[in-house]
Protein backbone atom coordinates (compact mmCIF):
# COMPACT_ATOMS: atom_id res chain seq x y z
CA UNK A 1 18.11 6.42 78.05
CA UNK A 2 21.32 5.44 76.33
CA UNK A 3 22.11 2.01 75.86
CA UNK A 4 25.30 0.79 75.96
CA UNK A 5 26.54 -2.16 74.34
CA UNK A 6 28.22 -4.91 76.50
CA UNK A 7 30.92 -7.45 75.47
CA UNK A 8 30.47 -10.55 76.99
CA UNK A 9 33.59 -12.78 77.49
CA UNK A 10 32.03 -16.02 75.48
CA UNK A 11 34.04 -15.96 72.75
CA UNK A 12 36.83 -15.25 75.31
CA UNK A 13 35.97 -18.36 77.19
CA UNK A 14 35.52 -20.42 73.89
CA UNK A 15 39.10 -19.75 72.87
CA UNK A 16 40.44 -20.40 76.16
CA UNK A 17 38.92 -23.43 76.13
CA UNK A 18 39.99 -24.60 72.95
CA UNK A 19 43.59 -23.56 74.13
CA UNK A 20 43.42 -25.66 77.47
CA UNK A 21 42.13 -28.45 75.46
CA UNK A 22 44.93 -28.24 72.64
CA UNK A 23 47.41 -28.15 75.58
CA UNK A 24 46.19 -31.33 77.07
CA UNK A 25 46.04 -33.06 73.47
CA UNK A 26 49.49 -31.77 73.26
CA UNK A 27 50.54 -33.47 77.09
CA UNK A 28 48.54 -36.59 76.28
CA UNK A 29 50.55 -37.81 73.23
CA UNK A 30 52.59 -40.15 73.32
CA UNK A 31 56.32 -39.42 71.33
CA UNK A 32 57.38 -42.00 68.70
CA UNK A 33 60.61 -41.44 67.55
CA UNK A 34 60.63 -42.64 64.26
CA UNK A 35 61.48 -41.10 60.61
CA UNK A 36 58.66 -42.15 59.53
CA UNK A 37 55.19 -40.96 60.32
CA UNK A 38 51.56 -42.43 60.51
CA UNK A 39 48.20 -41.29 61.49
CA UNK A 40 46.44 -43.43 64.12
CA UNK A 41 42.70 -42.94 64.56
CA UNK A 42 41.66 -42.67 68.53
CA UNK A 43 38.34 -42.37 69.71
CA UNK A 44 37.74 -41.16 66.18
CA UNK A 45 39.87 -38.04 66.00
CA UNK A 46 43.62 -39.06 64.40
CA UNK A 47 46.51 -37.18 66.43
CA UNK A 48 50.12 -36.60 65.12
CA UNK A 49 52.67 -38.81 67.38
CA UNK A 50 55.55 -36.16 67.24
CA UNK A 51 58.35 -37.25 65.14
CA UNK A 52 62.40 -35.34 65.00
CA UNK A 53 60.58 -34.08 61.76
CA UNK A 54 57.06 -33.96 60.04
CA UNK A 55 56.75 -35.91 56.92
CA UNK A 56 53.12 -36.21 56.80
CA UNK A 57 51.56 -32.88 54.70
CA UNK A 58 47.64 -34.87 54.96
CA UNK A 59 45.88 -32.84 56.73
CA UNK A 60 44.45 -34.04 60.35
CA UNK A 61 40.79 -35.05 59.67
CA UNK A 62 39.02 -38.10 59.80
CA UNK A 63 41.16 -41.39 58.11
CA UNK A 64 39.53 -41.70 54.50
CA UNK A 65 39.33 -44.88 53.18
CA UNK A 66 41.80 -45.99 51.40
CA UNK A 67 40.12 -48.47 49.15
CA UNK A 68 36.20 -48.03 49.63
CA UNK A 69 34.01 -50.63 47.87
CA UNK A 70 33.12 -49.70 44.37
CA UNK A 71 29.35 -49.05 44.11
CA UNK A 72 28.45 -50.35 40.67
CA UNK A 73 24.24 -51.24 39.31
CA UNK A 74 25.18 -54.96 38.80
CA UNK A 75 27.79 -56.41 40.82
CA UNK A 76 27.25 -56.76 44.07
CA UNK A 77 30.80 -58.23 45.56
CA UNK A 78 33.75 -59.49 44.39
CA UNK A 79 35.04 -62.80 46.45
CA UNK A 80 38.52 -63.32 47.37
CA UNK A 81 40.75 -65.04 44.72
CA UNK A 82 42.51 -67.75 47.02
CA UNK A 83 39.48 -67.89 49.85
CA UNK A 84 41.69 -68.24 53.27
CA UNK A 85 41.72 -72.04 54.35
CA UNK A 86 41.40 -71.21 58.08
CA UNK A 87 42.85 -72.51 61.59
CA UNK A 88 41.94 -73.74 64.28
CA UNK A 89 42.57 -72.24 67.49
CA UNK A 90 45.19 -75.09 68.66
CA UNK A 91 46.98 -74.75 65.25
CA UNK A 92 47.28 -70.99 66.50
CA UNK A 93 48.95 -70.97 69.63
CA UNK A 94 50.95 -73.60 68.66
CA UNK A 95 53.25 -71.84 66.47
CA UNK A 96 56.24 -70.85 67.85
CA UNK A 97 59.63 -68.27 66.67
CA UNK A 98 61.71 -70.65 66.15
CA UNK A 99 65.19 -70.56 63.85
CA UNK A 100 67.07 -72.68 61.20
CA UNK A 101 71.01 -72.48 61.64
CA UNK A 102 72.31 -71.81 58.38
CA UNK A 103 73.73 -74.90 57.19
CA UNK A 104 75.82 -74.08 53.71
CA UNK A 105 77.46 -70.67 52.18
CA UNK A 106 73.87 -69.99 50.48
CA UNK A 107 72.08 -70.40 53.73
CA UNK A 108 74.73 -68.14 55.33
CA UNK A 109 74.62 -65.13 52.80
CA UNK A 110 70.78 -65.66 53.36
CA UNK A 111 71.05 -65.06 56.73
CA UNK A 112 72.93 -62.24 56.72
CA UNK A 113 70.96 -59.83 54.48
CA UNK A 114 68.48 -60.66 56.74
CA UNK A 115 70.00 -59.16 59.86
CA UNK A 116 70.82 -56.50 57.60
CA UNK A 117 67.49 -55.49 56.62
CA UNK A 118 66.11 -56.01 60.22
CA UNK A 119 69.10 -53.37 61.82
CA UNK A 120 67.97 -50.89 58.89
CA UNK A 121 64.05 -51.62 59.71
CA UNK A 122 64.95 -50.79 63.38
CA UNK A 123 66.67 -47.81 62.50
CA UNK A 124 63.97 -46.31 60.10
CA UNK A 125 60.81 -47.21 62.52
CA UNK A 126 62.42 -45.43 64.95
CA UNK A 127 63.24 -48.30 67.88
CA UNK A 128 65.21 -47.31 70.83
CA UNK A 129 67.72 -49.03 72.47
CA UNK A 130 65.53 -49.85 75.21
CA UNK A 131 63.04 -51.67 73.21
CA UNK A 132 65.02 -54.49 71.74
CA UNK A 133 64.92 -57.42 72.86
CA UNK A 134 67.76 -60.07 73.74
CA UNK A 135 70.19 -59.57 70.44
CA UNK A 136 71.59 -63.00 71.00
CA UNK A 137 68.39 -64.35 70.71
CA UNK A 138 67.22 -62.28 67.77
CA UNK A 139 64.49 -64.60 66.29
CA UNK A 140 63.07 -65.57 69.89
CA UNK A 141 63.30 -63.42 72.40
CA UNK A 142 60.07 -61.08 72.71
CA UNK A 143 60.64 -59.16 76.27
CA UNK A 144 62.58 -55.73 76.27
CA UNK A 145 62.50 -52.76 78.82
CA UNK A 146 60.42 -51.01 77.22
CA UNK A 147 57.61 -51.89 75.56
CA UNK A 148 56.58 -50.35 71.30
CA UNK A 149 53.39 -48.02 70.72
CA UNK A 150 50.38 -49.03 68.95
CA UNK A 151 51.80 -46.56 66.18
CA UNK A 152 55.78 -48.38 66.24
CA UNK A 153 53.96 -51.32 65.84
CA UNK A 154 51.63 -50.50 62.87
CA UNK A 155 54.71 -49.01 60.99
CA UNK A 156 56.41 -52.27 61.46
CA UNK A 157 53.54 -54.25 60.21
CA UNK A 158 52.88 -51.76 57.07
CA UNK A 159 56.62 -51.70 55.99
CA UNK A 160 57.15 -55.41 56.63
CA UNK A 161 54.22 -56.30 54.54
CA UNK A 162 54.79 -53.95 51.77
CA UNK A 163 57.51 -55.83 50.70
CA UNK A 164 56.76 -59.25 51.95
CA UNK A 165 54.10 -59.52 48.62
CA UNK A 166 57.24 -58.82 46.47
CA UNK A 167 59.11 -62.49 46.32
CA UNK A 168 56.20 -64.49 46.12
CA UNK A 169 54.78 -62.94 42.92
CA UNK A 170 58.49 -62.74 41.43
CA UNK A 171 59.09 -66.08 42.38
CA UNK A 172 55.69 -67.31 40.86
CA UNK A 173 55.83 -65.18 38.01
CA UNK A 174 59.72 -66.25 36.68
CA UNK A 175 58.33 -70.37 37.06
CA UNK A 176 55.56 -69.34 35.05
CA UNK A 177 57.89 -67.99 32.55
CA UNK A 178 59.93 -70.84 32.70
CA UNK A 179 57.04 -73.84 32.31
CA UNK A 180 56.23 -71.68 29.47
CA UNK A 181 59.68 -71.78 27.79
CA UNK A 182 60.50 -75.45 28.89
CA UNK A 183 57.00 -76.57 28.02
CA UNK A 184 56.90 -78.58 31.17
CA UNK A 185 54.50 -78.45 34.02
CA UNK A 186 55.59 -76.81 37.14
CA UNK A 187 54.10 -79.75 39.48
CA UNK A 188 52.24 -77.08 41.73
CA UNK A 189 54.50 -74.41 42.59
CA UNK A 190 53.38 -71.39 40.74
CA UNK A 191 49.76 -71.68 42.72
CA UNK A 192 51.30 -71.24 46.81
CA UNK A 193 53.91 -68.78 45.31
CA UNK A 194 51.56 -66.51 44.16
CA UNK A 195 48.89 -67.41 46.56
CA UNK A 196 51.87 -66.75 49.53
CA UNK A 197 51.69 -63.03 47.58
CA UNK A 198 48.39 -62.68 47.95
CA UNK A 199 47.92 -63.53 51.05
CA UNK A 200 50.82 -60.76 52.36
CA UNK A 201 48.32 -58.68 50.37
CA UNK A 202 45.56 -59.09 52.52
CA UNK A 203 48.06 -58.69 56.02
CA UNK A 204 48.70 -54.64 54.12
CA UNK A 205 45.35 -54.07 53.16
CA UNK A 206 43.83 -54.65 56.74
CA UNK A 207 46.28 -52.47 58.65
CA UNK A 208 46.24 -50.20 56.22
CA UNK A 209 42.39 -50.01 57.14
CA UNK A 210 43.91 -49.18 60.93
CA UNK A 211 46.39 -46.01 59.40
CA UNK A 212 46.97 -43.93 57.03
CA UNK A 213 51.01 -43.93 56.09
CA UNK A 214 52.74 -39.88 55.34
CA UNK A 215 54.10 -39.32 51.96
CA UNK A 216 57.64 -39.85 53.62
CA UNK A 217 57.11 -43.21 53.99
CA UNK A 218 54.77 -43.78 50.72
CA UNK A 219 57.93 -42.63 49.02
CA UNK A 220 60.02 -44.58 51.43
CA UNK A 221 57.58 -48.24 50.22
CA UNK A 222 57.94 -46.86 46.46
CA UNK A 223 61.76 -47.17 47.00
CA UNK A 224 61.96 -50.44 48.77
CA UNK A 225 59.67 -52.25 46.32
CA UNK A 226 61.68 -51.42 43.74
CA UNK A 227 65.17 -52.17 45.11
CA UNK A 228 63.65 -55.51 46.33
CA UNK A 229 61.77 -56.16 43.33
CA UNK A 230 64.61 -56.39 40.99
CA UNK A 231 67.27 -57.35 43.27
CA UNK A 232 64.73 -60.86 44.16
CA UNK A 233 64.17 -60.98 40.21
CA UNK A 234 67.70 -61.16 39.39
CA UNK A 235 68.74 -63.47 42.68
CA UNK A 236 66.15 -66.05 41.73
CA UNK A 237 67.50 -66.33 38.42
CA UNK A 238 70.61 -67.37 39.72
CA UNK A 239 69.58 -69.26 42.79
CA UNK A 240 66.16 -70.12 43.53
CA UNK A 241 67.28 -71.62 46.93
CA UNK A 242 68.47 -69.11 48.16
CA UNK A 243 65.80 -66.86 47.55
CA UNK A 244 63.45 -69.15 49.63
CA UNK A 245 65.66 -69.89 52.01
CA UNK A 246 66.17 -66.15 52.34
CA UNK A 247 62.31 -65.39 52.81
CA UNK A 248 62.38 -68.46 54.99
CA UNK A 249 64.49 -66.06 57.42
CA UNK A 250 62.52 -63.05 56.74
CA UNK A 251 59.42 -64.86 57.73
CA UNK A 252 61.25 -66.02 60.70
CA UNK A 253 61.55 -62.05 61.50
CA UNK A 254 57.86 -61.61 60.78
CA UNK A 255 56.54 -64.41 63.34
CA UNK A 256 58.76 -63.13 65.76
CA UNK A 257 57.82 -59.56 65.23
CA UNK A 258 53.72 -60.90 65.66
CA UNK A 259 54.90 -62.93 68.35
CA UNK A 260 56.33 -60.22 70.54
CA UNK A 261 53.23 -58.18 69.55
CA UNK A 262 50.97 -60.87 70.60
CA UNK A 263 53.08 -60.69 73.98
CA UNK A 264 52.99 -57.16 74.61
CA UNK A 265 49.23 -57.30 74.37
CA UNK A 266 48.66 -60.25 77.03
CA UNK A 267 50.71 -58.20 79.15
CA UNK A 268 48.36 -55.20 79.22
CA UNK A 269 51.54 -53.16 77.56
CA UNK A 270 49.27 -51.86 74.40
CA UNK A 271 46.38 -50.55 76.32
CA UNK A 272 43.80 -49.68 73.14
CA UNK A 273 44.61 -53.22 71.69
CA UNK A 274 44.14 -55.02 74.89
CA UNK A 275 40.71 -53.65 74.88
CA UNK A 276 38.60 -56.10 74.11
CA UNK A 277 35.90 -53.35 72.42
CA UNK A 278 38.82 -52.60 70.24
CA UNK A 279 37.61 -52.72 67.00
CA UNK A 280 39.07 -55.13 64.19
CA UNK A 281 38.76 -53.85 60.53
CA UNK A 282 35.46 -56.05 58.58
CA UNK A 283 37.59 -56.42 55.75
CA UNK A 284 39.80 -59.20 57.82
CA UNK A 285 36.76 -60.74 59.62
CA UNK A 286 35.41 -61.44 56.21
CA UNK A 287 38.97 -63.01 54.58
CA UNK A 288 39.83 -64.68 57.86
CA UNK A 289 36.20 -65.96 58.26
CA UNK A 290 36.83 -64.88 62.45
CA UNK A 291 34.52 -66.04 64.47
CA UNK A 292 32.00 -64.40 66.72
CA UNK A 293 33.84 -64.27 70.20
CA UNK A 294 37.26 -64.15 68.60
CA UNK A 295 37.23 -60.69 66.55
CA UNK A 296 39.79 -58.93 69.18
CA UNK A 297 43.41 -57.61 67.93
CA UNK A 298 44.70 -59.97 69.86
CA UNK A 299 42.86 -62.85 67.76
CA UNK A 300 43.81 -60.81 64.59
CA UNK A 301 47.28 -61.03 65.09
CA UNK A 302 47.16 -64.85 65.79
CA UNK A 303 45.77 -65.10 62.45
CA UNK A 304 48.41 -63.34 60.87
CA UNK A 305 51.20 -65.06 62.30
CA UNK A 306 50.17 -68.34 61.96
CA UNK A 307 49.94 -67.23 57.77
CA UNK A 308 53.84 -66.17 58.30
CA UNK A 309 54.57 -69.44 59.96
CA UNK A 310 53.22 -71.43 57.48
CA UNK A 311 55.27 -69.35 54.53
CA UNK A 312 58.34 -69.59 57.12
CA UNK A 313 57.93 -73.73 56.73
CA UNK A 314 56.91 -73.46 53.01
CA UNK A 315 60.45 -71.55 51.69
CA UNK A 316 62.56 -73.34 54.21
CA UNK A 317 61.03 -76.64 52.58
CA UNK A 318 60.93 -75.60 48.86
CA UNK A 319 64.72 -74.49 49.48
CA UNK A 320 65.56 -78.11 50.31
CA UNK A 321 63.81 -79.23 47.55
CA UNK A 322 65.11 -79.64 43.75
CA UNK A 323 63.84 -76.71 41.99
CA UNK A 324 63.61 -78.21 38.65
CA UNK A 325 62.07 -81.54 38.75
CA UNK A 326 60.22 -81.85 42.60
CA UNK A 327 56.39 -81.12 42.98
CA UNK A 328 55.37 -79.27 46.10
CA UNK A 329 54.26 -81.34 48.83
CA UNK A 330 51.93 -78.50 50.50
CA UNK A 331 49.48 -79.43 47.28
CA UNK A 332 50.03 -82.91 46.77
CA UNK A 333 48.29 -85.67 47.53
CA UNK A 334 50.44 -88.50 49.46
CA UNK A 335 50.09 -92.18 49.08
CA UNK A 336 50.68 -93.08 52.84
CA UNK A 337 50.84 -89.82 54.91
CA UNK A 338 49.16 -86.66 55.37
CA UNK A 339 49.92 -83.30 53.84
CA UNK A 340 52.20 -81.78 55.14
CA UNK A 341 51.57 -78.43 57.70
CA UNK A 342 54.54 -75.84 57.34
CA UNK A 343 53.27 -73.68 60.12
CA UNK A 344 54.40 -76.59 62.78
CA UNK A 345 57.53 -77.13 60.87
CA UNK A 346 59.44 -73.91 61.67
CA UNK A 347 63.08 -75.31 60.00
CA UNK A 348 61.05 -76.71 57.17
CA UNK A 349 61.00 -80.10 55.77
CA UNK A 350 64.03 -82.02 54.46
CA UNK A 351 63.93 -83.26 50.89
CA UNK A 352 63.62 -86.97 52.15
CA UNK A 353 60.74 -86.15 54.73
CA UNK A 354 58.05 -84.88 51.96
CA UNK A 355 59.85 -86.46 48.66
């Protein structure tokens, strides 16, 4: 009796399958027009949004980690530098976008570069018209047709706080320079400058734990911080208020930008962040010290936004202030009044209010 061999249809089926199932991958994605690209983990698998072009050459495994904790014999952590002071959940929802009118030429020039960066932020993240919200209310309004993705959103946040570290350390590091040369204390400003840098740090390091930029836009962060890190050097030697009043606006942008975010949530708009299983990165449980009950992206973004409001009221105030010889309230200890609280002061504090 002759055998014959038979060929089964398995591995047949087992490429069909994987076809269908790249197919429906393919159907389920959702298209973010943007120029620049980012891999979002879902359900543990990271999919390509489609983009008008591919800058991303990583290849389409599991997110690594970008900065995994160094496992050394002795050490066993390494605390934060400027521990987070915390807030309470009033403080929270109290803050507001809000939106100083430029007052003088400074404040106006301010302003401007402002609006200028936000139309070329826009433009490179990829927003449609549709998804802008009222221009005439540019620093306030937070409802549009149509709603950003999870992935819009997360290149926002990663561009804006790339370069919102940048003034704060410039800022921090030229009055350094200067007590040294003068020989003269700096009565407290070097400290929330550079702790203000920090702190925008810690907002990049904890989405970055949520996405993994392309090398388009790693190239595209390499630029920026370098344009902005000399063109803030040289402005703050020639004007030091209006460098603060200028991040005063940009952190006008940012609260709005978390604000609208926050929004988009509550309404149901962002469906894996409205999850409440969603799962926030440890690294922002630990800085923010979150508590159990309140560890939802929702609650993350709170945090975050209440830390731009209070450096919104800190540059508005310190560009009011006289940059030489004032000492900075938000440290000082008051004779008959409280320290002050930028984040419920979105216009800052005049000279004569903290002085």
């Amino acid at each position: 009796m002759i055998s014959t061999p038979i060929h089964t249809s398995v591995p047949a089926s087992s490429q069909a399958i994987r076809i269908a199932a790249a197919g429906v991958l393919r159907q389920a994605r959702p298209c973010v027009h943007s120029r620049l690209s980012l891999k979002v983990p879902v359900c543990g698998a990271v999919l390509h949004h489609p983009a008008p072009r591919f800058f991303s050459t990583t290849p389409a495994h599991q997110l690594r980690d970008f900065f995994p904790a160094k496992d050394t014999p002795h050490i066993k952590t390494t605390p934060a530098a400027w521990p987070h002071h915390g807030f309470t959940p009033e403080e929270m929802l109290a803050v507001v976008p809000d939106h100083r009118p430029p007052r003088t030429v400074g404040d106006w020039v301010a302003w401007k570069i402002v609006r200028i960066a936000r139309y070329c932020m826009d433009k490179a993240t990829g927003m449609e018209r549709d998804q802008h919200s009222d221009k005439s209310k540019p620093t306030t309004a937070v409802v549009a047709e149509k709603p950003l993705t999870e992935a819009q959103w997360l290149i926002r946040f990663v561009f804006l706080e790339s370069i919102a570290g940048v003034p704060g350390m410039v800022a921090g590091m030229l009055r350094h320079l200067g007590s040294l040369r003068r020989m003269k204390r700096d009565n407290g400003w070097i400290e929330t400058l550079l702790e203000e840098s920090y702190n925008e740090r810690m907002h990049l390091l904890t989405f970055m734990k949520m996405c993994e930029p392309g090398w388009f836009m790693k190239l595209m962060l390499i630029a920026a911080q370098g344009v902005f890190f000399n063109a803030i050097f040289v402005s703050y030697l020639i004007s030091p208020k209006i460098v603060h009043r200028f991040v005063g606006y940009l952190e006008e942008e940012a609260v709005h930008t978390y604000t609208r975010s926050i929004y988009e949530i509550e309404q149901g708009l962002l469906t894996r962040w409205s999850d409440p299983n969603f799962k926030i990165p440890e690294l922002a449980i630990q800085y923010w010290n979150m508590p159990e009950g309140s560890r939802t992206m929702k609650d993350l973004i709170l945090y975050i936004r209440a830390d731009e409001a209070c450096h919104r009221g800190v540059n508005h105030t310190l560009s009011n202030l006289n940059q030489q010889e004032d000492p900075n309230p938000f440290v000082s200890t008051f004779k008959d009044r409280e320290v002050p609280k930028p984040a419920l002061k979105p216009a800052g504090y005049e000279r004569a209010e903290v002085i």
